[in-house]
Protein backbone atom coordinates (compact mmCIF):
# COMPACT_ATOMS: atom_id res chain seq x y z
CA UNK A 1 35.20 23.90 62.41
CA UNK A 2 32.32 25.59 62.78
CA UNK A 3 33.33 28.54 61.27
CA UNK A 4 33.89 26.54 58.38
CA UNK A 5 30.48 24.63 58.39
CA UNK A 6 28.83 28.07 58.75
CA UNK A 7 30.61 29.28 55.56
CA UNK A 8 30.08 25.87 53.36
CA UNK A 9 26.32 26.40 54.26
CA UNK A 10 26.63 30.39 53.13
CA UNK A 11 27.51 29.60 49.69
CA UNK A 12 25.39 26.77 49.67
CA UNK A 13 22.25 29.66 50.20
CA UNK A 14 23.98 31.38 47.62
CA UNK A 15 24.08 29.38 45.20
CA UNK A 16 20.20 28.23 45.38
CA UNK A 17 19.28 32.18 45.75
CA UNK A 18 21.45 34.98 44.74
CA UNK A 19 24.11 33.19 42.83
CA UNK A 20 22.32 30.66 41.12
CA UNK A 21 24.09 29.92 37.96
CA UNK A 22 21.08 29.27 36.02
CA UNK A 23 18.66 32.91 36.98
CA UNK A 24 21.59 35.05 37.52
CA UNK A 25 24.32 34.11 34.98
CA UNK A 26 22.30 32.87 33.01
CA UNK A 27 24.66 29.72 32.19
CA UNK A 28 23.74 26.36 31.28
CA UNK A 29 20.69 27.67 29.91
CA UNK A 30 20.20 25.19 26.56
CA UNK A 31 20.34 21.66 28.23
CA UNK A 32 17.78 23.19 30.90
CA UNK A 33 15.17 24.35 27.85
CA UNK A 34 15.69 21.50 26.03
CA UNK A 35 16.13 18.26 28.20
CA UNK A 36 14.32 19.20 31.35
CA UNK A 37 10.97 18.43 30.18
CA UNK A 38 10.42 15.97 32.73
CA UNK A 39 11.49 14.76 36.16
CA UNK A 40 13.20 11.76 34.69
CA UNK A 41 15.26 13.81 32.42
CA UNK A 42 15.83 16.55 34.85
CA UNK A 43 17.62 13.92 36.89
CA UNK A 44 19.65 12.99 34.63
CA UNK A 45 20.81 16.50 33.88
CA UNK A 46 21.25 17.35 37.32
CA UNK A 47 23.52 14.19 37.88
CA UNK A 48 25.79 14.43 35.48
CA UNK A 49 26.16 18.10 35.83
CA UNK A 50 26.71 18.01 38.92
CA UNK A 51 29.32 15.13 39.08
CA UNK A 52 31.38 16.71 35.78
CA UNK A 53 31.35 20.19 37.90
CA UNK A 54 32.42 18.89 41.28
CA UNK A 55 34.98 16.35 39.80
CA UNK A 56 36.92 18.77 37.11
CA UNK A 57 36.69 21.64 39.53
CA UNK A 58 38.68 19.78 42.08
CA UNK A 59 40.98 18.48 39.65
CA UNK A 60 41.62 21.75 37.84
CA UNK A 61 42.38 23.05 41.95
CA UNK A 62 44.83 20.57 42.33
CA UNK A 63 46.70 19.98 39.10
CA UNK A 64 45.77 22.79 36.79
CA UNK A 65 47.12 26.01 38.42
CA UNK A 66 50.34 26.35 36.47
CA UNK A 67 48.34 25.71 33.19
CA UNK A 68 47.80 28.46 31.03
CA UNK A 69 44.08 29.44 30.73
CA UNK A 70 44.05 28.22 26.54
CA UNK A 71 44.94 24.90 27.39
CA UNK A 72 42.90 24.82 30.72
CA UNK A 73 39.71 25.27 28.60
CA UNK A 74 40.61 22.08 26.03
CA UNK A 75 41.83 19.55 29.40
CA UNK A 76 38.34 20.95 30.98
CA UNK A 77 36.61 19.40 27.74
CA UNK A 78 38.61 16.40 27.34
CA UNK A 79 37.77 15.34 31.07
CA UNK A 80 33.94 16.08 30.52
CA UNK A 81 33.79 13.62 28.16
CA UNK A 82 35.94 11.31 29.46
CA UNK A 83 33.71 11.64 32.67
CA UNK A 84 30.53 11.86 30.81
CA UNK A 85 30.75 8.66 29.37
CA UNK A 86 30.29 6.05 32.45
CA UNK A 87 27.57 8.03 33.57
CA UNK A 88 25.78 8.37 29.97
CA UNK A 89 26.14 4.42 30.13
CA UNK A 90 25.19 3.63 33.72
CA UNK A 91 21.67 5.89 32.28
CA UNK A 92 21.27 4.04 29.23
CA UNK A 93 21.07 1.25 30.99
CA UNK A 94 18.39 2.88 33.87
CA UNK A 95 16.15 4.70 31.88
CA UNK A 96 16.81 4.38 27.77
CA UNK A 97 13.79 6.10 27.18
CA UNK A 98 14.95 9.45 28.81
CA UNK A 99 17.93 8.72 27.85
CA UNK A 100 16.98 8.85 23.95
CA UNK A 101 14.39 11.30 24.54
CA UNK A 102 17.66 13.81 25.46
CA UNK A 103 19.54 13.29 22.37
CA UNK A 104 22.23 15.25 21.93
CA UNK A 105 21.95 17.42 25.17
CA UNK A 106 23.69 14.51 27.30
CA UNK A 107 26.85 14.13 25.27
CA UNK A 108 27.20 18.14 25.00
CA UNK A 109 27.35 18.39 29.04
CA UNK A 110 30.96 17.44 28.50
CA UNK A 111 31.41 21.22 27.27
CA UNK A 112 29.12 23.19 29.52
CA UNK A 113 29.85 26.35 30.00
CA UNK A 114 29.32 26.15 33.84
CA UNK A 115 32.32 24.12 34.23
CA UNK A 116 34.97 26.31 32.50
CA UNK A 117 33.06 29.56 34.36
CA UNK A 118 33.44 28.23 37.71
CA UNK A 119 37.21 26.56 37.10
CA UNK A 120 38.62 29.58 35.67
CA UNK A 121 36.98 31.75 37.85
CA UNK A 122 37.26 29.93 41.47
CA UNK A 123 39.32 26.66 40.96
CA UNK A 124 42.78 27.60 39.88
CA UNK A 125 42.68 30.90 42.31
CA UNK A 126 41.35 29.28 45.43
CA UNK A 127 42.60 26.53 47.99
CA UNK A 128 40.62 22.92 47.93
CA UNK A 129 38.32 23.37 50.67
CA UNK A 130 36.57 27.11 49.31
CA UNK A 131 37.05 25.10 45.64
CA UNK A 132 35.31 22.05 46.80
CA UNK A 133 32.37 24.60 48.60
CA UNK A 134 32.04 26.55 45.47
CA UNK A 135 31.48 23.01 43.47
CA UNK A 136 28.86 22.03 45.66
CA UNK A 137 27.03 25.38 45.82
CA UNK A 138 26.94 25.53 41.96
CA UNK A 139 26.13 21.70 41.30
CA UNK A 140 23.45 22.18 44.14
CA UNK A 141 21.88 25.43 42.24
CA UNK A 142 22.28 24.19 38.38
CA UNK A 143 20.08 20.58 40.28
CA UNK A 144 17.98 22.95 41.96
CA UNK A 145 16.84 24.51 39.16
CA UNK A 146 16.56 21.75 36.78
CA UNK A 147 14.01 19.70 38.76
CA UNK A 148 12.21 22.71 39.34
CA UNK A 149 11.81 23.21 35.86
CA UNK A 150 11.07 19.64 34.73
CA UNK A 151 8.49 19.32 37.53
CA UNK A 152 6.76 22.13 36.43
CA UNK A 153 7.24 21.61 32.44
CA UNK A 154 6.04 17.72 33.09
CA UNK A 155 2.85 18.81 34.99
CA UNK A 156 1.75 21.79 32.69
CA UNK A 157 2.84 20.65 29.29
CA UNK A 158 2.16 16.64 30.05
CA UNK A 159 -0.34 16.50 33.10
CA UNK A 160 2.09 13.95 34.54
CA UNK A 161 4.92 13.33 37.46
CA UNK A 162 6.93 10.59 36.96
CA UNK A 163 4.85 9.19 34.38
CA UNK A 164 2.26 9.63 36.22
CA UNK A 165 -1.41 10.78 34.96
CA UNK A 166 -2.49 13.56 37.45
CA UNK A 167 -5.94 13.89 35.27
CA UNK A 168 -5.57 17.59 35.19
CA UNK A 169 -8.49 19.33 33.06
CA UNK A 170 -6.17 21.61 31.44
CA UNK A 171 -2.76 20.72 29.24
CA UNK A 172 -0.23 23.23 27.74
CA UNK A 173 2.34 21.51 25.76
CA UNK A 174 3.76 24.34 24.69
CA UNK A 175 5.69 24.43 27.64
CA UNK A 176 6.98 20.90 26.65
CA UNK A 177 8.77 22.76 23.65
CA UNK A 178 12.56 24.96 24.01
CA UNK A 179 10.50 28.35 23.90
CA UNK A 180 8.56 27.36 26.73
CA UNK A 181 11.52 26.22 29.20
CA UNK A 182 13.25 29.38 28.56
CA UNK A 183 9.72 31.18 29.35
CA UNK A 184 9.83 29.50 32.69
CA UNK A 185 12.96 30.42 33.53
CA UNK A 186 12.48 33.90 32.75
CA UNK A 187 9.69 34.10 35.27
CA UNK A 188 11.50 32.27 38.00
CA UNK A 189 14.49 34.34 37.49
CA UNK A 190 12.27 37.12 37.98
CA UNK A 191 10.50 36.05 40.72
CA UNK A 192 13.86 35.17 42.47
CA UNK A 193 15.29 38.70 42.02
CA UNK A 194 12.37 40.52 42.76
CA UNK A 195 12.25 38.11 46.45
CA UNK A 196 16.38 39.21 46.62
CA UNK A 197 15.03 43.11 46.25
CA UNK A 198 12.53 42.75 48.76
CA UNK A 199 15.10 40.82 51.28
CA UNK A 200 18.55 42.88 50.49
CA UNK A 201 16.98 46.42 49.24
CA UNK A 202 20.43 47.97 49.32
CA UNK A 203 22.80 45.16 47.92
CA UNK A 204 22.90 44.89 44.14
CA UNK A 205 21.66 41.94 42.67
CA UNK A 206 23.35 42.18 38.60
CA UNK A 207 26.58 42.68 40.34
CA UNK A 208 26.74 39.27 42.33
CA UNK A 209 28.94 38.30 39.39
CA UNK A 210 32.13 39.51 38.73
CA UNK A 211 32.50 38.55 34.61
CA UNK A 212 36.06 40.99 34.79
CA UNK A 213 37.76 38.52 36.59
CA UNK A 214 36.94 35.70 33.27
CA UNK A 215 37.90 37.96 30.76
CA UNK A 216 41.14 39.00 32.65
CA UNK A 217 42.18 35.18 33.26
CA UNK A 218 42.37 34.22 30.03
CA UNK A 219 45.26 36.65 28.68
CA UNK A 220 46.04 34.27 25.53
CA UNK A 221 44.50 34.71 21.97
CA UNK A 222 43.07 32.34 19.78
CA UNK A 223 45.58 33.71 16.83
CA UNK A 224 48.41 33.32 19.94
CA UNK A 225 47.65 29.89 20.78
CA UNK A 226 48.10 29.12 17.02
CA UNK A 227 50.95 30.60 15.91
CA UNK A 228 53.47 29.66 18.91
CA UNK A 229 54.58 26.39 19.95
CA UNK A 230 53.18 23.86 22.55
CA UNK A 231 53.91 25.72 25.87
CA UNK A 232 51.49 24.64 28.23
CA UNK A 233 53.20 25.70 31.73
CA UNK A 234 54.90 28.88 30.10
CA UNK A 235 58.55 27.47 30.26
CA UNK A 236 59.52 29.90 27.36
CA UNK A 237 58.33 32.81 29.21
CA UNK A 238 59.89 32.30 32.14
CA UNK A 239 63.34 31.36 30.75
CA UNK A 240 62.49 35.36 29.03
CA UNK A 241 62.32 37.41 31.52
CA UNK A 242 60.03 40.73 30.33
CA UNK A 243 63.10 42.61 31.53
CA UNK A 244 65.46 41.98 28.45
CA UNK A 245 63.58 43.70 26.37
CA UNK A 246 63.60 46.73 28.64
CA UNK A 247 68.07 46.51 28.80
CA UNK A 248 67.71 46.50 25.00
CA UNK A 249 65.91 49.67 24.99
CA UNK A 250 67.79 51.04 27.60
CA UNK A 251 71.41 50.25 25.80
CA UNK A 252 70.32 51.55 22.67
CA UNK A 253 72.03 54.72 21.77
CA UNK A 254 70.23 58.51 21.83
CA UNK A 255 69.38 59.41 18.32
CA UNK A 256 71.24 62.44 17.54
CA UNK A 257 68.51 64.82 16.17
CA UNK A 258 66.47 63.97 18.63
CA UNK A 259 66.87 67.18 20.89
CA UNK A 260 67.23 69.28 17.63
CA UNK A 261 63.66 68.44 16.88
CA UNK A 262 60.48 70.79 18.20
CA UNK A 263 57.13 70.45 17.81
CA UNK A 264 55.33 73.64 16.49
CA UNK A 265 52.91 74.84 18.77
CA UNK A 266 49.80 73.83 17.03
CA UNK A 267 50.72 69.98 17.48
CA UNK A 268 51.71 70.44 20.86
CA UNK A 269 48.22 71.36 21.56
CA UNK A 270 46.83 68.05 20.71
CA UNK A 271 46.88 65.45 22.82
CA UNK A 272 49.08 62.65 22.92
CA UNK A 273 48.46 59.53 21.08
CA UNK A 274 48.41 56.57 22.83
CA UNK A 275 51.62 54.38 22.41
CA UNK A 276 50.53 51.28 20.03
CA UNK A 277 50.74 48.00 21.47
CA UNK A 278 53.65 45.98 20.59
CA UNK A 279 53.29 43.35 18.14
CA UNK A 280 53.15 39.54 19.13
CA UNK A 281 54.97 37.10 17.04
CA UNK A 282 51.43 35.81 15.51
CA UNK A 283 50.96 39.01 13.92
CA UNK A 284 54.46 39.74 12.75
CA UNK A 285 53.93 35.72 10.99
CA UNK A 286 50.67 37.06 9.53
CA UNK A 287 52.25 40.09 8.32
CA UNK A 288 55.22 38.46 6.70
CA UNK A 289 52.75 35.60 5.09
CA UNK A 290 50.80 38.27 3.48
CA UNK A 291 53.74 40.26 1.99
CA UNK A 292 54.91 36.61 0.61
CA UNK A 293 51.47 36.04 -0.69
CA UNK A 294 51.48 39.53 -2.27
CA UNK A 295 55.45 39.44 -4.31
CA UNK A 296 53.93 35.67 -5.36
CA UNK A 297 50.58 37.04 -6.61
CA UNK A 298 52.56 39.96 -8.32
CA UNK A 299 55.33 37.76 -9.99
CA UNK A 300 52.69 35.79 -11.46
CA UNK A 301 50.28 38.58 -12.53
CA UNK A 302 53.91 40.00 -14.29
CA UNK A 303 54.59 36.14 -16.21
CA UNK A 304 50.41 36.33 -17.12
CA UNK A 305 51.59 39.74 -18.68
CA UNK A 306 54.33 38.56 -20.72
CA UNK A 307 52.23 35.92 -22.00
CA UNK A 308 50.08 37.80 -22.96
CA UNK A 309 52.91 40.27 -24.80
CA UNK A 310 54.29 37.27 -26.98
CA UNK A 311 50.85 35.92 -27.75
CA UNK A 312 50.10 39.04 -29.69
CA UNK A 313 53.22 39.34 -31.18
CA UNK A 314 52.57 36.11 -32.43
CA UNK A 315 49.14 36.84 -33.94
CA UNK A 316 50.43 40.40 -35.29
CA UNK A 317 53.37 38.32 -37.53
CA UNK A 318 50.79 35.54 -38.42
CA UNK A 319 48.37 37.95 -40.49
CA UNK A 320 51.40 39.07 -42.85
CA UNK A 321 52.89 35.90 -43.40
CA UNK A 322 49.48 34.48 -44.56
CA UNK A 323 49.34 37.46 -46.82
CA UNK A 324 52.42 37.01 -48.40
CA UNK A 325 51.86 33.06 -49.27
CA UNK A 326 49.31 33.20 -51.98
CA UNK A 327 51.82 35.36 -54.23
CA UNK A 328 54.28 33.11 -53.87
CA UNK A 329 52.76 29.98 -55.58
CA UNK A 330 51.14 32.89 -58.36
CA UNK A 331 54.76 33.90 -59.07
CA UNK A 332 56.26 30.35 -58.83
CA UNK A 333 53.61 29.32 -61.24
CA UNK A 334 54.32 31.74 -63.96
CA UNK A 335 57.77 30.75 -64.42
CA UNK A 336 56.71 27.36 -65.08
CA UNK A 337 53.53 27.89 -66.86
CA UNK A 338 56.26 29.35 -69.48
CA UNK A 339 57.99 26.43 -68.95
CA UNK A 340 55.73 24.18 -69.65
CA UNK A 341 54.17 26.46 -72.75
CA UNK A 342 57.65 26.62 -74.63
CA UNK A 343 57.91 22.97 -74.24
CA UNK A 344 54.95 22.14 -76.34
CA UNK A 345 55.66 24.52 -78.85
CA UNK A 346 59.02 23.76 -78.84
CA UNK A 347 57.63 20.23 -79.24
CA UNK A 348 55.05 21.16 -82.29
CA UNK A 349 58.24 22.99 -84.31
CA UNK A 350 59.98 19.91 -83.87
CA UNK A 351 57.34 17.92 -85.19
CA UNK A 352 56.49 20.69 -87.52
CA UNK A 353 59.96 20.42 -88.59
CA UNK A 354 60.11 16.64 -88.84
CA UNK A 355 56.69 16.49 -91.07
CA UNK A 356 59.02 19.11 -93.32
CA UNK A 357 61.61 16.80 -93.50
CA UNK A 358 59.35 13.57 -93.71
């Protein structure tokens, strides 16, 4: 028991000093600059960060393990908010000034960074106890740090506490601005490791973080997670076995020329390339989309072409033909201009003929 108490209180120290979220990992950093510019709204950050950490933490310890890391992330989200609501409510109704005053900071706590960090890394690796410690610690630090900074941001930029007039001489409310939170922190980060150096000369202090172990847990892509089907506890995988595809190889027959092949000396002195990485089925969808997308772009480029081909032969008949019509009415006409000249003559000799006769 005491054992236990004596640990809890370790990474309690821990997390206020050397592995304080906020100066060393520098996570969580926006709400801090831009809604701790006061004690009243440094309050209200710390709270809900605090309960959204040590309530999805515990729940992502319990229930979350078998998850894959993708869909971790978007349940982590989905429980901020569903978490973050009550409490944005229960502060409207306590202090609606603060509460306005934060804007869009308090709603955006549902998808702090902090809270997928610590899960991923601690939560879903750890039992309940060391999770629940680890929850506590980092709430406790992220707090910590927050009213530190709205104290100080509320005295120098305002010259208040609380709402309080202090009559100080002397205002700088450029502190009250985002530049001049993440000034502050800068210097108290500073200050912190510089008091860590002077305590623990011979321990690190930028390696109290392990970021490997983040990058290593989630394994699944973005392009992944799109292109396969809703999976979340890896049934499919596990009904595959990585070993069939290992009997496939192995059953394959030799090739025959295989031995009768040699590499000539010069290649042999190069080195050997690195095997490529086999293909997911993402990218062999992507591949076969764009070789789709290229036969339809070059079936329709080939239809634009022989468009094109009969449009001219078109226009190349159309210049003749309109040549050839005005001789045609010139050569009707002359046929019938004799016509209709033999007629009238033939018409005066008649009546030439009948004034003969008359």
């Amino acid at each position: 028991m005491r054992e236990g108490f004596k640990t809890f209180f370790r990474s309690l120290s821990a997390g206020l000093t050397m592995q304080n979220p906020v100066l060393f990992e520098a996570i969580g950093l926006a709400p801090v600059a831009a809604m701790a510019v006061s004690l009243k709204s440094a309050i209200i950050l710390a709270v809900v960060s605090c309960v959204e950490l040590l309530f999805i933490e515990l729940f992502a310890c319990l229930a979350l393990k078998r998850v894959k890391s993708h869909f971790r992330v978007l349940l982590y989200a989905v429980l901020g908010v569903l978490l973050n609501i009550p409490v944005f409510l229960l502060f409207e109704r306590i202090a609606p000034n603060e509460t306005q005053n934060a804007g869009i900071f308090v709603p955006l706590l549902a998808v702090n960074s902090l809270i997928v960090l610590h899960c991923e890394r601690f939560a879903v690796k750890n039992t309940l106890a060391a999770t629940a410690a680890d929850a506590v610690s980092a709430g406790v630090g992220y707090a910590a740090v927050s009213l530190l900074v709205g104290v100080l941001r509320e005295v120098l930029g305002s010259g208040t506490l609380y709402s309080r007039d202090l009559g100080l001489p002397v205002q700088l409310p450029g502190f009250l601005y985002p530049f001049g939170g993440l000034l502050l922190l800068g210097f108290l980060a500073a200050a912190v490791q510089a008091c860590a150096r002077s305590r623990k000369p011979d321990e690190p202090v930028e390696q109290a973080f392990d970021m490997r172990e983040v990058s290593e847990s989630h394994v699944g892509s973005l392009r992944s997670l799109l292109h396969t089907e809703f999976d979340p506890y890896g049934e499919a995988d596990a009904a595959q076995p990585p070993q069939a595809d290992k009997e496939k190889r192995e059953k394959r027959p030799p090739r025959a020329d295989r031995t009768k092949r040699k590499k000539p000396a010069k290649k042999a002195q190069k080195p050997a390339r690195s095997a490529k990485p086999p293909e997911d089925a993402g990218e062999r969808a992507l591949r076969r989309a764009a070789r789709a997308a290229q036969a339809d772009y070059a079936a329709e480029f080939d239809e634009i072409l022989s468009e094109l081909d009969r449009y001219r032969e078109t226009y190349e008949k159309a210049p003749s033909e309109t040549a050839a019509e005005p001789d045609a009415p010139e050569t009707a006409a002359e046929p019938g201009a004799q016509a209709t000249g033999d007629a009238p003559e033939a018409a005066d000799g008649s009546k030439e003929k009948g004034g003969d006769e008359a």
